[in-house]
PDB file of N, CA and C in Angstrom:
ATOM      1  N   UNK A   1     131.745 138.764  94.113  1.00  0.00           N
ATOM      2  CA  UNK A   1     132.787 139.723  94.357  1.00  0.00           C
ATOM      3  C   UNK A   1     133.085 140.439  93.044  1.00  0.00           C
ATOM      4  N   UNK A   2     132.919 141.458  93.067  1.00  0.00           N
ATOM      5  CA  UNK A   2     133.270 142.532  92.031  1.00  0.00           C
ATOM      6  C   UNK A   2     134.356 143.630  92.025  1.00  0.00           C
ATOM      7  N   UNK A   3     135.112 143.772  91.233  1.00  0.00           N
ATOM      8  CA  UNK A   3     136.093 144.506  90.968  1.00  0.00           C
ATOM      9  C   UNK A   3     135.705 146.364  90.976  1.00  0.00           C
ATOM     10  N   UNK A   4     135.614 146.807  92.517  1.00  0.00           N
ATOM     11  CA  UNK A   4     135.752 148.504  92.251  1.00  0.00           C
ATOM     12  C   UNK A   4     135.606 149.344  91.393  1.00  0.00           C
ATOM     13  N   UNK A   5     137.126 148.980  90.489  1.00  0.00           N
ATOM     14  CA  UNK A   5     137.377 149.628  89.208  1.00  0.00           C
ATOM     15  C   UNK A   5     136.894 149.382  87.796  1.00  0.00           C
ATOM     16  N   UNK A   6     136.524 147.869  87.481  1.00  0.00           N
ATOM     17  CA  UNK A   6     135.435 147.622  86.019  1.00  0.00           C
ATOM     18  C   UNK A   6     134.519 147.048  86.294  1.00  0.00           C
ATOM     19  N   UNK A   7     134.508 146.723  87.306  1.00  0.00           N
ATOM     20  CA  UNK A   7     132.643 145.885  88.341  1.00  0.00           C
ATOM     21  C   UNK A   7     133.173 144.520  87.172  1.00  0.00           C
ATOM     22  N   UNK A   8     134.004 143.773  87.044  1.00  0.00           N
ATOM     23  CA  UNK A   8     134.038 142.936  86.566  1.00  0.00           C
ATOM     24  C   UNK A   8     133.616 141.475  87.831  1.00  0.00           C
ATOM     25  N   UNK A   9     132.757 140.572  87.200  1.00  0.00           N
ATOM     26  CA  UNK A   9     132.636 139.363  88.421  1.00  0.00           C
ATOM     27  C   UNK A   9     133.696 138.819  88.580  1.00  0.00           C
ATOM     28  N   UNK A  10     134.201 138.538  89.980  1.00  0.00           N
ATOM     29  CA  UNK A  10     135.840 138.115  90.337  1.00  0.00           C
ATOM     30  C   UNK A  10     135.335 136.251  90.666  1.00  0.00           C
ATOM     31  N   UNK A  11     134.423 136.074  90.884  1.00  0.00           N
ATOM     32  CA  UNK A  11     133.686 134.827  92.113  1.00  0.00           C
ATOM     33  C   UNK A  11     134.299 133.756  91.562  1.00  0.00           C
ATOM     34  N   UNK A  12     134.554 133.304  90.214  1.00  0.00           N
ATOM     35  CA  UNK A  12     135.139 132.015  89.648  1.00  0.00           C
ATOM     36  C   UNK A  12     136.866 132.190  89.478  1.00  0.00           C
ATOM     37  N   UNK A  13     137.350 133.131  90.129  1.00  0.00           N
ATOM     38  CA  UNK A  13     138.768 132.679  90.190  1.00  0.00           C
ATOM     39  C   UNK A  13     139.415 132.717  91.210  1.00  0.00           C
ATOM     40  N   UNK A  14     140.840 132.013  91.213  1.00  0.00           N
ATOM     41  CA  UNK A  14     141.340 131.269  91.856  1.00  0.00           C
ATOM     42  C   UNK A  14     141.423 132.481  93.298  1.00  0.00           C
ATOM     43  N   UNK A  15     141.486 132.006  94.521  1.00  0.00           N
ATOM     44  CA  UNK A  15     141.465 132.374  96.029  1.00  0.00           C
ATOM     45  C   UNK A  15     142.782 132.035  96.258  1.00  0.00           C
ATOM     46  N   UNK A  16     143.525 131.072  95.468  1.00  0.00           N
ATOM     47  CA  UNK A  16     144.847 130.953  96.301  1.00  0.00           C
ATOM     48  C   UNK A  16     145.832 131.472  94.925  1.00  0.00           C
ATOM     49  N   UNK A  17     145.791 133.055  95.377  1.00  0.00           N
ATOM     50  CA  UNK A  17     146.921 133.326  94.395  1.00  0.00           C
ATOM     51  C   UNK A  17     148.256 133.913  94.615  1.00  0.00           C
ATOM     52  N   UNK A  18     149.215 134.299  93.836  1.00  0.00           N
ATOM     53  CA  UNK A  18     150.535 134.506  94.088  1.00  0.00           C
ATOM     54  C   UNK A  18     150.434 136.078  94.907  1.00  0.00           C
ATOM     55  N   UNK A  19     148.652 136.729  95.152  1.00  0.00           N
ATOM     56  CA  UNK A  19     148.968 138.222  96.013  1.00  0.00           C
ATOM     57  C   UNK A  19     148.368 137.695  97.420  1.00  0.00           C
ATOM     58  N   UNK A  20     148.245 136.509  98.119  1.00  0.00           N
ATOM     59  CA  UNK A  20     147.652 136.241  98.710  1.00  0.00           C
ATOM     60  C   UNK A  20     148.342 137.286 100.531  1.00  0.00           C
ATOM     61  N   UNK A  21     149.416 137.228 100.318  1.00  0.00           N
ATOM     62  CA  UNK A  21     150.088 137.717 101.510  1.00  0.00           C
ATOM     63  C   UNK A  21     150.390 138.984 101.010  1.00  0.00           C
ATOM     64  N   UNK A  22     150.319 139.813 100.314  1.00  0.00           N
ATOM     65  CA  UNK A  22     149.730 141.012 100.031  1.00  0.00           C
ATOM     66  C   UNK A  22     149.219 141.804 100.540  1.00  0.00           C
ATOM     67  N   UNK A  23     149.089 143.232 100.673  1.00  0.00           N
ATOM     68  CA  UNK A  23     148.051 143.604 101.512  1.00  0.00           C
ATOM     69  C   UNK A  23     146.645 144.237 100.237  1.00  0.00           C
ATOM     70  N   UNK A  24     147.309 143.797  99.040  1.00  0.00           N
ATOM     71  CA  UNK A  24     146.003 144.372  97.871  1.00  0.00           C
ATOM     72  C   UNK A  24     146.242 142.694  97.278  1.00  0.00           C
ATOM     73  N   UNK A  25     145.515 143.292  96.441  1.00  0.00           N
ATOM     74  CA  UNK A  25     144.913 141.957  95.041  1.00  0.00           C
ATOM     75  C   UNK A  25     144.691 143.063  93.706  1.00  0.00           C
ATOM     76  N   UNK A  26     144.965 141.903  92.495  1.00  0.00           N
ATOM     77  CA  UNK A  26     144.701 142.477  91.567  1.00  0.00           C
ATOM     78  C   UNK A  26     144.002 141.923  90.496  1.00  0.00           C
ATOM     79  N   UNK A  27     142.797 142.912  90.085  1.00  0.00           N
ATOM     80  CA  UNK A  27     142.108 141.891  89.313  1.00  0.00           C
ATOM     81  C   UNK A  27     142.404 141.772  88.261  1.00  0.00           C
ATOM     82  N   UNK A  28     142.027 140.432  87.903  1.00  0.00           N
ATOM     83  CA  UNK A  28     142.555 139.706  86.336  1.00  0.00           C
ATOM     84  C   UNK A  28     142.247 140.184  84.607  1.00  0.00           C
ATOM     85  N   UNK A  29     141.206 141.156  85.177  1.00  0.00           N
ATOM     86  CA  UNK A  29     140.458 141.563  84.008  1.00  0.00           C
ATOM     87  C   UNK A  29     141.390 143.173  83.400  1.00  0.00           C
ATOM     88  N   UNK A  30     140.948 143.958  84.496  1.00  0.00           N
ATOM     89  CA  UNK A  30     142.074 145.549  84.307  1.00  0.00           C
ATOM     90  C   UNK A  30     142.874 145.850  84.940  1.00  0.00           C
ATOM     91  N   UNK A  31     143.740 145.096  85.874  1.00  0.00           N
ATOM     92  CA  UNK A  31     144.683 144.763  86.315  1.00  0.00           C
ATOM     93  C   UNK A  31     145.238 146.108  87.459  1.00  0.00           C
ATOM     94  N   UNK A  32     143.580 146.273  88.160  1.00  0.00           N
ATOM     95  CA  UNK A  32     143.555 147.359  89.040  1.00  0.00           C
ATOM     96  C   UNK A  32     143.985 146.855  90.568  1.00  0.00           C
ATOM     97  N   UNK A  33     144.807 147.375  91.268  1.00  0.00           N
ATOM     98  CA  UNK A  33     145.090 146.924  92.537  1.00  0.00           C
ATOM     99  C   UNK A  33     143.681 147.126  93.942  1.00  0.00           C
ATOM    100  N   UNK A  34     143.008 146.108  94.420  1.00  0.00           N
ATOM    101  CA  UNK A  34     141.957 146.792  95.046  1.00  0.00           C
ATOM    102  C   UNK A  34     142.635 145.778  96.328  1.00  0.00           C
ATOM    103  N   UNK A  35     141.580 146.123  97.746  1.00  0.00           N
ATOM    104  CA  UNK A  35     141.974 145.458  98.916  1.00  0.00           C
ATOM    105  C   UNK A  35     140.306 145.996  99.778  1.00  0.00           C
ATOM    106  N   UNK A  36     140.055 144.743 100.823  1.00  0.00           N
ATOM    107  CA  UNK A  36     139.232 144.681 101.212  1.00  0.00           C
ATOM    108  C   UNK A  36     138.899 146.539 102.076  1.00  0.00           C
ATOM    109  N   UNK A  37     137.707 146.632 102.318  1.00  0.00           N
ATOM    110  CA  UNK A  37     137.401 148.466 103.141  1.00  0.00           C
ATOM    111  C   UNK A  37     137.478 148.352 105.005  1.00  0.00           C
ATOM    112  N   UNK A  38     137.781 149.052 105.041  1.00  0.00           N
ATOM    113  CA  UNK A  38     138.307 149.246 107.020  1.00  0.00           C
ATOM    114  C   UNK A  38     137.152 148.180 107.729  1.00  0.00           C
ATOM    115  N   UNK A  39     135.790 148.367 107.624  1.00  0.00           N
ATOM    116  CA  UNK A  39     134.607 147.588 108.048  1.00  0.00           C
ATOM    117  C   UNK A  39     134.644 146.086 107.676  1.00  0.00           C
ATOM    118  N   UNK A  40     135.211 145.641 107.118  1.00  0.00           N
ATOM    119  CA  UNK A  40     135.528 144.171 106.564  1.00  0.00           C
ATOM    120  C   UNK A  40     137.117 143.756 107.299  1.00  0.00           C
ATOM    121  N   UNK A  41     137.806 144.665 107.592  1.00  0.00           N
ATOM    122  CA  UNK A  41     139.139 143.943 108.103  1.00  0.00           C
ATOM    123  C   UNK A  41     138.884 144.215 109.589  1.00  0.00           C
ATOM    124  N   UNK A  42     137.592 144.999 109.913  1.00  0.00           N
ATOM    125  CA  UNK A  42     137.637 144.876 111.743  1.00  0.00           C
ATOM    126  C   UNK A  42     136.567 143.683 112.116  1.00  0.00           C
ATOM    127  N   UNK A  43     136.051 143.543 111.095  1.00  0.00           N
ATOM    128  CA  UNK A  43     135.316 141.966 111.512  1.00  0.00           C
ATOM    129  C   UNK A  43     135.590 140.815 111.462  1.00  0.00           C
ATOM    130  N   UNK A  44     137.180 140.989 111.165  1.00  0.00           N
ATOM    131  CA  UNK A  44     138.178 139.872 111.497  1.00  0.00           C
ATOM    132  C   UNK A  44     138.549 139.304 112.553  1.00  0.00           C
ATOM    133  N   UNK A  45     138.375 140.915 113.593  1.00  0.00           N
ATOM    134  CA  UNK A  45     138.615 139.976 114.933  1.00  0.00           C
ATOM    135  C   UNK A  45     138.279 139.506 115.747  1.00  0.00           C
ATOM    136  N   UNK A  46     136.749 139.739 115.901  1.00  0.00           N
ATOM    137  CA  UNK A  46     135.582 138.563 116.341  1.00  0.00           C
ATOM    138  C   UNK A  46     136.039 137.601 116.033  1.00  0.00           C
ATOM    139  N   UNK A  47     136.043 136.989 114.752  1.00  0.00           N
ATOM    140  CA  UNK A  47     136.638 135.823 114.179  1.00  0.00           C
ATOM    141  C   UNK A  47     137.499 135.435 115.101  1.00  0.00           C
ATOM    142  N   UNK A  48     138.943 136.030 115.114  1.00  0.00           N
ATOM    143  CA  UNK A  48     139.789 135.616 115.328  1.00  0.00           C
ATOM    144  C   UNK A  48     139.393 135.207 117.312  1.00  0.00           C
ATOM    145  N   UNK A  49     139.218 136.170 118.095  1.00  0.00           N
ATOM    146  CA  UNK A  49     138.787 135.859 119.357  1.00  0.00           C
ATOM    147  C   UNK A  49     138.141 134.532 119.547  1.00  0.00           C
ATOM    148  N   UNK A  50     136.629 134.587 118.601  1.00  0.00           N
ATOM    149  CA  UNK A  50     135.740 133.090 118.470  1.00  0.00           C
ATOM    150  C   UNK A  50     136.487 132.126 118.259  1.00  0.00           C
ATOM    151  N   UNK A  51     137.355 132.060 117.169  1.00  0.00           N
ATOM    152  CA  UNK A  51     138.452 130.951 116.452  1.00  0.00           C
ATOM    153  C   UNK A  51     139.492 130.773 117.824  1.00  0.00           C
ATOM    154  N   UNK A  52     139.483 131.622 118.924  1.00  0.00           N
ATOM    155  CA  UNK A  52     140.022 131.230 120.410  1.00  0.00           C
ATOM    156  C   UNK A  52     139.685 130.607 120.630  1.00  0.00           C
ATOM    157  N   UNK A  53     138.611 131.154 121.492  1.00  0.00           N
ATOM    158  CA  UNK A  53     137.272 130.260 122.349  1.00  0.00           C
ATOM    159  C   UNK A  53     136.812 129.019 122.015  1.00  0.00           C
ATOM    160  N   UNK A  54     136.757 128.667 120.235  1.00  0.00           N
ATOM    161  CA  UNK A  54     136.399 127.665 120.172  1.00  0.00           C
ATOM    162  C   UNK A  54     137.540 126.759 119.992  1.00  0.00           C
ATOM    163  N   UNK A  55     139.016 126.379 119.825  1.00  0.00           N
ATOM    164  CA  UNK A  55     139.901 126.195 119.900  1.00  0.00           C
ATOM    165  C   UNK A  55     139.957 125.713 121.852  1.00  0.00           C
ATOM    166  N   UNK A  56     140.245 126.925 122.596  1.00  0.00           N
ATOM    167  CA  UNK A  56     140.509 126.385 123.747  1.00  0.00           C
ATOM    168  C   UNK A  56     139.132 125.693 124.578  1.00  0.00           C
ATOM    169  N   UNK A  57     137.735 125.461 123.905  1.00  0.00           N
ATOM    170  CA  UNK A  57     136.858 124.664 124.378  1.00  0.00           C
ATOM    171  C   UNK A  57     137.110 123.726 123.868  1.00  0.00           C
ATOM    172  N   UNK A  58     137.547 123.090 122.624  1.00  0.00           N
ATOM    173  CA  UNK A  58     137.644 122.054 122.053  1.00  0.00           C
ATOM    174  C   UNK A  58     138.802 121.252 123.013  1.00  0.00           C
ATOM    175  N   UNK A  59     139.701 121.764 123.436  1.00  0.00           N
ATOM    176  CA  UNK A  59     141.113 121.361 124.442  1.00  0.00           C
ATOM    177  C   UNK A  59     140.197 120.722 125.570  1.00  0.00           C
ATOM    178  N   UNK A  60     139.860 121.933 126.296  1.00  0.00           N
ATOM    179  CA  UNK A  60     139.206 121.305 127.463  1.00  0.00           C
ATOM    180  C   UNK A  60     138.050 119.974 127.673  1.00  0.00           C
ATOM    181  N   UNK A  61     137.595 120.003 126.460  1.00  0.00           N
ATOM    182  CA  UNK A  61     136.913 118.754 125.870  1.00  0.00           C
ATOM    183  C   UNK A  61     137.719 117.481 126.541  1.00  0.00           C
ATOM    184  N   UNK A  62     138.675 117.556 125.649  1.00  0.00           N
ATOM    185  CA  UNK A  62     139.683 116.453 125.587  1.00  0.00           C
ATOM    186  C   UNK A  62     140.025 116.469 126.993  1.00  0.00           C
ATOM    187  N   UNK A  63     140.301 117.623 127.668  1.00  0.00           N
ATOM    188  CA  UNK A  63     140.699 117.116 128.950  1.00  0.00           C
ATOM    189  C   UNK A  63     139.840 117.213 130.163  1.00  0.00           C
ATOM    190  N   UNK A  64     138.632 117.862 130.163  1.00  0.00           N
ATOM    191  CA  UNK A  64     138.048 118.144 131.661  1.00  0.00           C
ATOM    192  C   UNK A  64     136.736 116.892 131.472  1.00  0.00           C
ATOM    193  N   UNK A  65     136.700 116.544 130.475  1.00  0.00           N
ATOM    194  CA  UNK A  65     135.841 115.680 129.896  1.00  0.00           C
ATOM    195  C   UNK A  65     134.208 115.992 129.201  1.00  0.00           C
ATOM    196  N   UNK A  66     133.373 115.674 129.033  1.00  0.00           N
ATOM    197  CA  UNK A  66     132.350 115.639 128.469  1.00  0.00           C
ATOM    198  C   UNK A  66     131.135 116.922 128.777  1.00  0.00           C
ATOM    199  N   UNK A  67     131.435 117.051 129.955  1.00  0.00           N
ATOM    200  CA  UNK A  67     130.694 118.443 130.665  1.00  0.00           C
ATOM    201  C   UNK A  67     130.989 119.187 130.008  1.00  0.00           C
ATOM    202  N   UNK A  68     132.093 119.881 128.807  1.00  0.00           N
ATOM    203  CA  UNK A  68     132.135 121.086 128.738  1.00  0.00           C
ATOM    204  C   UNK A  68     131.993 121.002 126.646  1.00  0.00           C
ATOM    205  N   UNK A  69     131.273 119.771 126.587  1.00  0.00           N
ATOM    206  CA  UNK A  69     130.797 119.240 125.316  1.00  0.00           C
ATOM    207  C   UNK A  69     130.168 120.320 124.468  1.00  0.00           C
ATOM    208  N   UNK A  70     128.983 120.759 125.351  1.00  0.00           N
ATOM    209  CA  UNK A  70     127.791 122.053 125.034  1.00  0.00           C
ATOM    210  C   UNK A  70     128.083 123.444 124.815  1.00  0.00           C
ATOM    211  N   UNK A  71     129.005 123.657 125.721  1.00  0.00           N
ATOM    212  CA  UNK A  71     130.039 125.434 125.311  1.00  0.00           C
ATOM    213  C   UNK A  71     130.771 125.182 124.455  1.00  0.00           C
ATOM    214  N   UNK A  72     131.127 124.101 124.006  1.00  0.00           N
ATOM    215  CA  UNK A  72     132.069 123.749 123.206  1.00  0.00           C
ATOM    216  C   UNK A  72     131.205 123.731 121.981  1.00  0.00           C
ATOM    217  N   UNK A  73     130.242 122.857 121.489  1.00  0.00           N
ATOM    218  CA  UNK A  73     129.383 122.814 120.295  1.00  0.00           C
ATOM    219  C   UNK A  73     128.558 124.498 120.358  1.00  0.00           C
ATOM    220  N   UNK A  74     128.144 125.141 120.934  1.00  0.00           N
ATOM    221  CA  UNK A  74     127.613 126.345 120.664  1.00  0.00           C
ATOM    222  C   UNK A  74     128.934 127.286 120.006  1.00  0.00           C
ATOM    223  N   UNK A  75     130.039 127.522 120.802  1.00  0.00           N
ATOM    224  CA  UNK A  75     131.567 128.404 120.354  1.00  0.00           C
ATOM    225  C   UNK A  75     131.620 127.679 119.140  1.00  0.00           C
ATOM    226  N   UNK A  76     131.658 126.990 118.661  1.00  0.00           N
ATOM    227  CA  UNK A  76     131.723 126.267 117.323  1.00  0.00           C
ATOM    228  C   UNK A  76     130.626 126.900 116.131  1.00  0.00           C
ATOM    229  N   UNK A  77     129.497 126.803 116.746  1.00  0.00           N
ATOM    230  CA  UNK A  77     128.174 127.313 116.126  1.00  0.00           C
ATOM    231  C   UNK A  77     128.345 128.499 115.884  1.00  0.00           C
ATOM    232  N   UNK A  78     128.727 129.330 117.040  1.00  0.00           N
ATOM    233  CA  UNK A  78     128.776 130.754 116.580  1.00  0.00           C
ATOM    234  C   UNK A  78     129.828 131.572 115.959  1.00  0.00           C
ATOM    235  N   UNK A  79     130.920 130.994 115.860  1.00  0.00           N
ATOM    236  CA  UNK A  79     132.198 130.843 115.035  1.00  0.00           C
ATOM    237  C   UNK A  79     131.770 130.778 113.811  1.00  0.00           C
ATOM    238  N   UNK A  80     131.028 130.065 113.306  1.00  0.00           N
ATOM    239  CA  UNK A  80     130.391 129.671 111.957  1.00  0.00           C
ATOM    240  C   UNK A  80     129.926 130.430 111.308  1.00  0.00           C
ATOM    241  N   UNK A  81     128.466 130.987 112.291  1.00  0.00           N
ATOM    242  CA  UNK A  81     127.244 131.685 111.535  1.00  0.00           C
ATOM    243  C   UNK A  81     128.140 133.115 111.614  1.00  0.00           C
ATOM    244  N   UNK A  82     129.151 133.709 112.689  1.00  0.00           N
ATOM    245  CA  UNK A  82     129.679 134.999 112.469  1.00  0.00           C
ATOM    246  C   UNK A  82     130.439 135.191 110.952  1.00  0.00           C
ATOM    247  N   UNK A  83     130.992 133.840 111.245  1.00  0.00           N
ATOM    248  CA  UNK A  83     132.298 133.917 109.666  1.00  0.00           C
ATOM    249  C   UNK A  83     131.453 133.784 108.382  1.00  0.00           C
ATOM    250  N   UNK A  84     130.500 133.275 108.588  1.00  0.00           N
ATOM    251  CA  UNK A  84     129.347 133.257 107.148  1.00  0.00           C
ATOM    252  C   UNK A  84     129.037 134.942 106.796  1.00  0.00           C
ATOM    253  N   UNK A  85     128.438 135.630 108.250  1.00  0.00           N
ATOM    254  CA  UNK A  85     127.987 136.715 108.006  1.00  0.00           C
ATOM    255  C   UNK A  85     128.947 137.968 107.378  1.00  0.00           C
ATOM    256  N   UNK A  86     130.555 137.904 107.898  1.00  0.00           N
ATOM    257  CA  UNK A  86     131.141 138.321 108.048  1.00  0.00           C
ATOM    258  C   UNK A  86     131.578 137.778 106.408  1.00  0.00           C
ATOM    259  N   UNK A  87     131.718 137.096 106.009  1.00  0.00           N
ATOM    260  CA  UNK A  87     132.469 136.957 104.637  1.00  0.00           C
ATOM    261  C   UNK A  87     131.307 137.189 103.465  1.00  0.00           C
ATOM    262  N   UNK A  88     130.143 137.289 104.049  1.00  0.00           N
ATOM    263  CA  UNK A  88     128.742 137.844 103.141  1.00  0.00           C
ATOM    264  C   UNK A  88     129.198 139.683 103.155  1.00  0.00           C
ATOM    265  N   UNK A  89     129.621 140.083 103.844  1.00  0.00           N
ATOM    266  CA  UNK A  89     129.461 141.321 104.071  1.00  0.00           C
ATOM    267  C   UNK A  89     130.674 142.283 103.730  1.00  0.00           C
ATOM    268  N   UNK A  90     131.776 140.976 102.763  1.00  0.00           N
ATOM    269  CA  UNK A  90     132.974 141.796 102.366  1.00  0.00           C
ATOM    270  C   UNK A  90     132.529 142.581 101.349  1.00  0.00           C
ATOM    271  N   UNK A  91     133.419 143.714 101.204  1.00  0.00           N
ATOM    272  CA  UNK A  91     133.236 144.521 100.113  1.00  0.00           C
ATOM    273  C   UNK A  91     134.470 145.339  99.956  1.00  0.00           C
ATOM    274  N   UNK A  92     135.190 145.407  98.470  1.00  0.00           N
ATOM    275  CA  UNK A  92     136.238 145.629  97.828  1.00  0.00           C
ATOM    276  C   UNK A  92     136.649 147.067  97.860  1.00  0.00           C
ATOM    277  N   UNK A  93     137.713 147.973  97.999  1.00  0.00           N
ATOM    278  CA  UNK A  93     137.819 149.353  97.693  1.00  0.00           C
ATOM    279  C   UNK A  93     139.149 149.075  96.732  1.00  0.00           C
ATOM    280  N   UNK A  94     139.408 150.828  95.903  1.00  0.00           N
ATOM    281  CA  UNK A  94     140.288 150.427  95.577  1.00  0.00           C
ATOM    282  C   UNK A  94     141.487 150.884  96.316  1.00  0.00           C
ATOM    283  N   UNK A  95     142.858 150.141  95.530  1.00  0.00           N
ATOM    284  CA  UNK A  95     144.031 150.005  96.813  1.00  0.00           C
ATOM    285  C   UNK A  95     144.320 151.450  96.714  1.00  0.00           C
ATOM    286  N   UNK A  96     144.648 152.184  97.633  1.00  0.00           N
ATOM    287  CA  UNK A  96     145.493 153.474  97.467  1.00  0.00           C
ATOM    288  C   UNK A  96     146.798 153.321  98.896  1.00  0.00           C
ATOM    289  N   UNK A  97     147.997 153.783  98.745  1.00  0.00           N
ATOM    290  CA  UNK A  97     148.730 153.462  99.242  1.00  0.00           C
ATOM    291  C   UNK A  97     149.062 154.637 100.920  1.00  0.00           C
TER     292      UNK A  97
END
């Protein structure tokens, strides 16, 4: 992850910081305000839908019993490989208000 404004490498610092609920970040180096680009915050909500599906298969697990084991381990699977792809594919702009 690189900083927009000095292409400085961001990758070794901290993820849980005081801009976390923010809608920018600022990097540590030139203390430029940047925030993720429109194409990176709409591939959030696949996520979020999948992070359903696999949530309410995991329930039904527990309750309809073992039959629904397999939709349940695939929604899991593909929850995964989306959020891998999807967090490979962020990319930074800078913040403008």
């Amino acid at each position: 992850m690189n900083c927009p404004v000095c292409s400085s490498d961001m990758r070794n610092r901290s993820l849980l910081s005081h801009y976390s609920l923010k809608p920018n970040r600022v990097c540590p180096d030139c203390n430029a305000k940047y925030t993720s680009d429109l194409k990176t915050k709409k591939r959030q909500i696949p996520i979020v839908i999948l992070g359903l599906v696999a949530l309410g298969l995991t329930f039904t697990v527990s309750l309809k019993g073992i039959g629904w084991l397999l939709p349940t381990i695939a929604s899991h699977i593909a929850l995964w490989v989306y959020t891998g792809y999807a967090v490979s594919k962020v990319t930074n702009v800078k913040y403008t208000k």
